[in-house]
Each structure stands twice: as structure tokens, then as C-alpha cells.
Protein backbone atom coordinates (compact mmCIF):
# COMPACT_ATOMS: atom_id res chain seq x y z
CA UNK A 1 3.02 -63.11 -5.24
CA UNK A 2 6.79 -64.15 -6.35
CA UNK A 3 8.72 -67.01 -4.56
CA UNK A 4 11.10 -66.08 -1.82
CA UNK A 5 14.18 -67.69 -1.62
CA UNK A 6 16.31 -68.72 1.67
CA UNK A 7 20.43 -68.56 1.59
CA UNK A 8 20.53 -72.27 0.10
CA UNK A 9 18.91 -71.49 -3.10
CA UNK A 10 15.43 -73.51 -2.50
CA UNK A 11 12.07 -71.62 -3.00
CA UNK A 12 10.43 -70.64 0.05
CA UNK A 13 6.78 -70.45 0.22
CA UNK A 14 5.22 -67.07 0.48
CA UNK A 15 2.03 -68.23 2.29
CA UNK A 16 3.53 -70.96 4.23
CA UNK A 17 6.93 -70.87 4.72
CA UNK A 18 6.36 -74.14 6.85
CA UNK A 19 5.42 -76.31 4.10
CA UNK A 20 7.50 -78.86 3.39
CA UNK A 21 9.65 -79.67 0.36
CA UNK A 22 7.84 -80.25 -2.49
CA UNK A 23 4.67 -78.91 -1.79
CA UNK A 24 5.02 -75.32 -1.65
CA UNK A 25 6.43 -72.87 -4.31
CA UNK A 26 8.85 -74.72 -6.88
CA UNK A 27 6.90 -77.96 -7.19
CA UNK A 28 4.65 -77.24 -9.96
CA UNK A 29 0.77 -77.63 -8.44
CA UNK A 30 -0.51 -80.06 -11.46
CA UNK A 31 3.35 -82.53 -10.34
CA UNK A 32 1.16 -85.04 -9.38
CA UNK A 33 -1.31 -84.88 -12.26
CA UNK A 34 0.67 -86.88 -15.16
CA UNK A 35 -1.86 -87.71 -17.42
CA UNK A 36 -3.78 -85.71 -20.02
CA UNK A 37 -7.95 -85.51 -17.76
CA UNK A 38 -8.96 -85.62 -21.40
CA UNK A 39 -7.25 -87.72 -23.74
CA UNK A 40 -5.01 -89.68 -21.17
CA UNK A 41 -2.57 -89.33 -22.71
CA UNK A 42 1.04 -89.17 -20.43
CA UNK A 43 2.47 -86.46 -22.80
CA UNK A 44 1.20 -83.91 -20.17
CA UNK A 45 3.60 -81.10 -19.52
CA UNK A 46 4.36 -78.05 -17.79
CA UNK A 47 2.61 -75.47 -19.77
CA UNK A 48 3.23 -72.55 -17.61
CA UNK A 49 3.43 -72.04 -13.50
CA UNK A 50 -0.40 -72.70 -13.43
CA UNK A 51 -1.40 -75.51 -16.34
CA UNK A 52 0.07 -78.39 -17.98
CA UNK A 53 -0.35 -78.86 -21.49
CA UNK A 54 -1.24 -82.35 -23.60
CA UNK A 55 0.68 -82.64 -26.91
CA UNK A 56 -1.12 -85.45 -27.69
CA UNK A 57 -4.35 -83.81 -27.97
CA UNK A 58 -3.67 -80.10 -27.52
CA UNK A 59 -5.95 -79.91 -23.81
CA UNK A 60 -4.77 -77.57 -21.35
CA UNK A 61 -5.85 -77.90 -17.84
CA UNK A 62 -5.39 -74.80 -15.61
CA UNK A 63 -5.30 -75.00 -11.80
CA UNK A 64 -7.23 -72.32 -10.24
CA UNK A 65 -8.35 -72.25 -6.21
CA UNK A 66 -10.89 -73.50 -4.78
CA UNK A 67 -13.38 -71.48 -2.95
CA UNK A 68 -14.08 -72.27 1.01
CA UNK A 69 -15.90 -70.44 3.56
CA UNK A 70 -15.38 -69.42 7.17
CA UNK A 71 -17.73 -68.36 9.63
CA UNK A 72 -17.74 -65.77 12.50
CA UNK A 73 -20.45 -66.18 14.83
CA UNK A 74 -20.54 -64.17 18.05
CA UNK A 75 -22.62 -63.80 21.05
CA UNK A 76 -23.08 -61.39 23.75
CA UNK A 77 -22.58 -62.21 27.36
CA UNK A 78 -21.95 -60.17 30.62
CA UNK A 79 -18.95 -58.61 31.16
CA UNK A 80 -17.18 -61.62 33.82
CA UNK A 81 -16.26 -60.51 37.05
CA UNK A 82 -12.56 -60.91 36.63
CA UNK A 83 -12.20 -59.23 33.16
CA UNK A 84 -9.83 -56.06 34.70
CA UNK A 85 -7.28 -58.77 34.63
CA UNK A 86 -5.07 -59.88 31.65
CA UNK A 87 -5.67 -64.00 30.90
CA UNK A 88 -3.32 -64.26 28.53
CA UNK A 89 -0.74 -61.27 28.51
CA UNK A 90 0.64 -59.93 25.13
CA UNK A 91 -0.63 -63.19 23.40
CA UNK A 92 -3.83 -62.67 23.60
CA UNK A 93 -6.36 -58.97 22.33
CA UNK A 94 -5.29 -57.52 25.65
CA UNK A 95 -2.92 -56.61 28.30
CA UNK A 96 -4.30 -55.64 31.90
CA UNK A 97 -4.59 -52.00 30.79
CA UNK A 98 -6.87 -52.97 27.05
CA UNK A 99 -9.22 -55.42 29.43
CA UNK A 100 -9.75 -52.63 31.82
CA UNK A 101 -10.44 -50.37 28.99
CA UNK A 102 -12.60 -52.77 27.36
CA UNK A 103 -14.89 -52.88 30.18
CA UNK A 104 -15.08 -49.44 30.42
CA UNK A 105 -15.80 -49.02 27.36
CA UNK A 106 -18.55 -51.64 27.52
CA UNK A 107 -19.70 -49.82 30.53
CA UNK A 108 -20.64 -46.34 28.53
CA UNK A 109 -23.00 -45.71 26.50
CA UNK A 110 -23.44 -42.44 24.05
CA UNK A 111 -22.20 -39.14 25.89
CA UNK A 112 -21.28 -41.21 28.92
CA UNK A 113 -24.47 -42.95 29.72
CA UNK A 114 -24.50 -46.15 31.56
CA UNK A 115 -25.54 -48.93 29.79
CA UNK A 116 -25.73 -53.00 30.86
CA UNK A 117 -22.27 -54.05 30.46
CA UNK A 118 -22.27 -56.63 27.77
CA UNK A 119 -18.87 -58.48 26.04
CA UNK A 120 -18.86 -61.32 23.27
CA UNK A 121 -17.46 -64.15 22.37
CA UNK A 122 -16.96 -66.13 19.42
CA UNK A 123 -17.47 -69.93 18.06
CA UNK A 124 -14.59 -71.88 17.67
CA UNK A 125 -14.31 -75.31 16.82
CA UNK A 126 -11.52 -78.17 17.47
CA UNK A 127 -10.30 -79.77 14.58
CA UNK A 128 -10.65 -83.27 14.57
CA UNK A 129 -9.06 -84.30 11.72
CA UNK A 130 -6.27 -83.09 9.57
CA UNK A 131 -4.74 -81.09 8.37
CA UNK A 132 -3.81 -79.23 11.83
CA UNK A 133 -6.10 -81.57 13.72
CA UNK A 134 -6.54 -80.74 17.25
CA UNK A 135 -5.96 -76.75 16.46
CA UNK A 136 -8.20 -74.46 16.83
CA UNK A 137 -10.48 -73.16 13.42
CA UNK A 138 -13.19 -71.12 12.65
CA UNK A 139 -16.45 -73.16 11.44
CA UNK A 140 -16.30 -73.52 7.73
CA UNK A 141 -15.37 -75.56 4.94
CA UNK A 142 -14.84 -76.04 1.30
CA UNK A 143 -18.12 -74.68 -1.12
CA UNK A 144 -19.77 -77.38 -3.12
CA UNK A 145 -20.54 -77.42 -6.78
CA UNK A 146 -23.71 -75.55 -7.77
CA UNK A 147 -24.34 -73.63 -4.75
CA UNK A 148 -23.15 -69.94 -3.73
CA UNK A 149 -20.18 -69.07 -1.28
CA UNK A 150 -23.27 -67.72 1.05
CA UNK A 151 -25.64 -70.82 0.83
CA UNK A 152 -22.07 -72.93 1.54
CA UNK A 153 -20.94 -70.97 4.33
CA UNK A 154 -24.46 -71.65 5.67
CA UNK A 155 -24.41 -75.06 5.29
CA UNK A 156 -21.29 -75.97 6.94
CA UNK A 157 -21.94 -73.86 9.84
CA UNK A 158 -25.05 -76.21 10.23
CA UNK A 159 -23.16 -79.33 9.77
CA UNK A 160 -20.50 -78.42 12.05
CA UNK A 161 -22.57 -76.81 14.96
CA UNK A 162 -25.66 -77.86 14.21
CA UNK A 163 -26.86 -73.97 14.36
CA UNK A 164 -29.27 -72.15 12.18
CA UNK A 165 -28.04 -69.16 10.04
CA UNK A 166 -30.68 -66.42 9.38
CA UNK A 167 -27.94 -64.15 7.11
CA UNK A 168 -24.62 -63.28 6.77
CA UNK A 169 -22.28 -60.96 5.95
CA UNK A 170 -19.04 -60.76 3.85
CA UNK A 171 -16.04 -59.72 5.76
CA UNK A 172 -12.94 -60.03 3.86
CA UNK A 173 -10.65 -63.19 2.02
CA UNK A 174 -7.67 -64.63 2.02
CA UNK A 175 -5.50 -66.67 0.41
CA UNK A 176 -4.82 -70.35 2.08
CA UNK A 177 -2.96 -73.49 1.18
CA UNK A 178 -4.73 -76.89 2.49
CA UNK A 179 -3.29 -80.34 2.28
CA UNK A 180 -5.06 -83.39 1.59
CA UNK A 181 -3.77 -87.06 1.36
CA UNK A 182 -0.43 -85.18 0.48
CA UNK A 183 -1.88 -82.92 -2.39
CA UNK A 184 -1.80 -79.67 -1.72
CA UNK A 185 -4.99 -77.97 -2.44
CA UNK A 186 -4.99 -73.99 -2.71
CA UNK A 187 -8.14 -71.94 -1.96
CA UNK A 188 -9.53 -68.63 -1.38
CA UNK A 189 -11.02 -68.57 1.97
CA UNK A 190 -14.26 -66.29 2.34
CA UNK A 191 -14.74 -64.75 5.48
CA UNK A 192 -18.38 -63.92 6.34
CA UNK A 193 -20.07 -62.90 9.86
CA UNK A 194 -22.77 -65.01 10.37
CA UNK A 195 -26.02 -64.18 11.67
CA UNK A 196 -27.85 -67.11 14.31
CA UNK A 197 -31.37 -67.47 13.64
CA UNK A 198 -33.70 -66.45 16.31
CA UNK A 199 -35.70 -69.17 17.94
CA UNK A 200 -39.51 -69.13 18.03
CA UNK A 201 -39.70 -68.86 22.00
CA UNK A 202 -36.86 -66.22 22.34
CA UNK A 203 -34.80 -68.30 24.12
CA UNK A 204 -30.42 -68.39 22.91
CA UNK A 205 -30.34 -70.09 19.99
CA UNK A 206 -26.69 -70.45 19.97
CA UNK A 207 -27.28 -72.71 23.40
CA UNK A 208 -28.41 -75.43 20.77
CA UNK A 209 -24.81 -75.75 19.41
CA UNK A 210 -23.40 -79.14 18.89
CA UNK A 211 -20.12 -80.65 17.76
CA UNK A 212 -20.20 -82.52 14.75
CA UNK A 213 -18.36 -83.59 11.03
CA UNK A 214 -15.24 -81.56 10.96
CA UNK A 215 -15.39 -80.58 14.61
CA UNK A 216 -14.63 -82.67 17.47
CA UNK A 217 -15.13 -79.55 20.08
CA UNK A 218 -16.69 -76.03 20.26
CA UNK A 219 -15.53 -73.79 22.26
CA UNK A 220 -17.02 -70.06 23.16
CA UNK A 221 -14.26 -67.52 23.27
CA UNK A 222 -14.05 -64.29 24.12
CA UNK A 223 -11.52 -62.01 21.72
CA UNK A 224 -9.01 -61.28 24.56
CA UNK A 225 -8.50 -64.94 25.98
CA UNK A 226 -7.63 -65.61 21.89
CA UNK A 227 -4.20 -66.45 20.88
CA UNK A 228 -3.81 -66.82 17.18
CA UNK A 229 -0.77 -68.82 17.32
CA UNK A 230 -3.73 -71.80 18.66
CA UNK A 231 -5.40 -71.67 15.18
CA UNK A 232 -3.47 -74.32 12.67
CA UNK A 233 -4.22 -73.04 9.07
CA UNK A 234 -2.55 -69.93 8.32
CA UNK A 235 -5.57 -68.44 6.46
CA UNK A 236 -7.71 -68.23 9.60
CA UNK A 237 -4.83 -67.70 12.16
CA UNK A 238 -4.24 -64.30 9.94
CA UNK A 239 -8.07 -63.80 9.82
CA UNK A 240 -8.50 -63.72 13.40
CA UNK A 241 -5.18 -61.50 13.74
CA UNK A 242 -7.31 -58.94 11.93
CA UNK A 243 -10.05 -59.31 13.16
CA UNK A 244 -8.68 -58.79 16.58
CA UNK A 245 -7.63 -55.93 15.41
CA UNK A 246 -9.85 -54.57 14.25
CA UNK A 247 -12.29 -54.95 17.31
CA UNK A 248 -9.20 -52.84 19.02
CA UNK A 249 -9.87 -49.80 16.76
CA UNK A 250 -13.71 -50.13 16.88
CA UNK A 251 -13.12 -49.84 20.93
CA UNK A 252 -10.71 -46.79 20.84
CA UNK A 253 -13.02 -45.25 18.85
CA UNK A 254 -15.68 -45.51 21.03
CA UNK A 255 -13.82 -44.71 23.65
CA UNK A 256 -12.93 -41.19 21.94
CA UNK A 257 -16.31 -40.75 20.86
């Protein structure tokens, strides 16, 4: 993706037009990197918008993302009593009239049959550190060397909730920027739905979950009491926006079906 620029001539970031100066697009991503990783050497320069070159010893570094994970676990619960009204307007999945419709269409089963009335919600955490700390995220985290996106995914999950993952399930990715002690780090953020591993005496095992590392809070919510605008990294903010929407088309399809 090319640069934007504003009116005053300075680069404005494609991703994150809220970054400040001089860490989005226009500050080269290796700035702060001014000696040669192999030779150290301090004749380290701009190779080309993505590695710097040594002329000392001819080593080019490249900077590529890193790869992080985010989870989406969801539960099922019964449809709440007060669910025919709106709780957070046009911020949230729903109006008055797409709650209503919700639980209607929670309410039918295949050619009109009645079924137990079930909803969901999902597992969101509290940052509690930053960047964006005290937003609202999606479990998840950066992968570690030697292991898969899947098995990292996994692991965070545990170390953030404390819960079990039996399997999961790749959704989508995106494209995220994440600073660090004033580096700016990009990544590719995997999305994956993530399965919660039964427990031996059938009772909920996400009733076990527990707030910890990353995440001072968890918090189950249901899609339509979701505002995006809570969530502080763009990557899952924009994750959530589709899948939102996409949980609208899956429930005006079943409610032409």
C-alpha cells in the first residue's frame, strides 16, 4: 500500500493515520537501527523502503513483519430477557429492529421449527499494559520462534485466560502496526476461532477462565452490546468490524432460509 499524503505535504499513514510523526510512513522502519547486526559497522544505510545496507561489509538486513495471533472464543448462552431492546444503538451489531430479529431468528429452527433459544458471546480481554492499555483486545499475542501460528495462538490463549484449546480454526489476517518502547513493530495478525476444550465432567469449561499476563480483565460479550471503537489496536478493532458483519449476513440468511 502507497503513502497518503495530507494538504501539508507530510506522509500519512495508511494503517494508522493516528500515529505520530516519525513512526508511521516516511520514517524509514530500520531509523533506529544504525549499525551494521553483522559487522557493526555504522556505515548502515537506507538500502531501499524495507532494508538498510552495510558498505562496510556488504550485509543487508531486510525488515519483514512479525507474525501474532488473535483468538475468537465464543460461548452460547440463553437468549436474555431484555434482548428486543437496542443496548447500544447504531454503535453497537444492532438497532432495536436487528436485536428483535436476532432473537427471532434464534428462536427458529429449519422450516420454522422451534428450537431452545440460544445467543453467544465472545472473550474479551482488558489490556493492561500498553500499547492501548485499558482498551479492549481480543486474546492473543506475538508467535514465538520455533513454534507454528496455531500452537502460538494456543498458547497465549492459555496464558492469558488460563483456558484450554482443543483446535482452532483460521479466519482471516490483517495487517497491524504495534509500538513498543517507541519502536514501532509491524505484524501480520492471524485471526483464528478457537475451539475450548471440553472438560472431563461436562461441566463449562470456559467458567474456568482467569485473567492473567497481558490481561488485566475478561469480559464475556455478546456481538450486539460490541462497539469497535472500545478496541485500541486497529488490527483487531477492524477484525471485529468484520466479524460483526459477518454474523449479520449469516443471520439474514437464516432468516430467508
Amino acid at each position: 500500500m502507497m503513502p497518503t499524503r495530507e494538504d501539508n505535504g507530510h506522509a500519512q499513514h495508511p494503517i494508522n493515520p493516528s500515529l505520530k510523526e516519525g513512526t508511521g510512513v516516511g520514517v524509514h522502519p530500520l531509523h533506529l537501527f544504525r549499525f551494521c547486526p553483522e559487522c557493526g559497522s555504522p556505515r548502515f544505510v537506507e538500502h531501499n523502503a524495507k532494508s538498510k545496507h552495510c558498505e562496510a561489509c556488504g550485509f543487508t538486513y531486510y525488515f519483514n513483519p512479525s507474525a501474532a495471533t488473535v483468538a475468537l472464543i465464543e460461548r452460547e448462552v440463553p437468549v436474555r430477557g431484555d434482548e428486543s431492546r437496542s443496548t447500544r444503538g447504531k454503535e453497537g451489531l444492532a438497532s432495536r429492529e436487528r436485536v428483535t430479529e436476532r432473537r427471532n431468528i434464534n428462536g427458529q429452527g429449519v422450516n420454522g421449527k422451534s428450537v431452545n433459544e440460544r445467543s453467544v458471546e465472545w472473550l474479551c480481554v482488558r489490556r493492561a499494559k500498553d500499547p492501548a492499555r485499558g482498551t479492549l483486545d481480543l486474546p492473543g499475542g506475538f508467535s514465538d520462534m520455533f513454534e507454528t501460528s496455531e500452537e502460538g495462538v494456543i498458547r497465549e490463549v492459555k496464558e492469558e485466560t488460563g483456558l484450554d484449546i482443543d483446535h482452532v480454526e483460521f479466519l482471516f489476517s490483517l495487517p497491524n502496526q504495534y509500538l513498543y518502547s517507541g519502536f514501532l513493530v509491524h505484524t501480520i495478525d492471524m485471526f483464528y476461532r478457537c475451539h475450548v476444550r471440553a472438560t472431563a465432567d461436562g461441566t463449562d469449561p470456559c467458567a474456568a477462565a482467569r485473567a492473567a499476563d497481558d490481561a488485566g480483565e475478561l469480559l464475556w460479550l455478546r456481538p450486539e452490546d460490541i462497539n469497535p471503537a472500545d478496541f485500541g489496536l486497529l488490527s483487531v478493532r477492524r477484525g471485529i468490524e468484520r466479524l460483526i458483519g459477518e454474523l449479520i449476513i449469516k443471520r439474514e440468511q437464516i432468516k430467508t432460509n
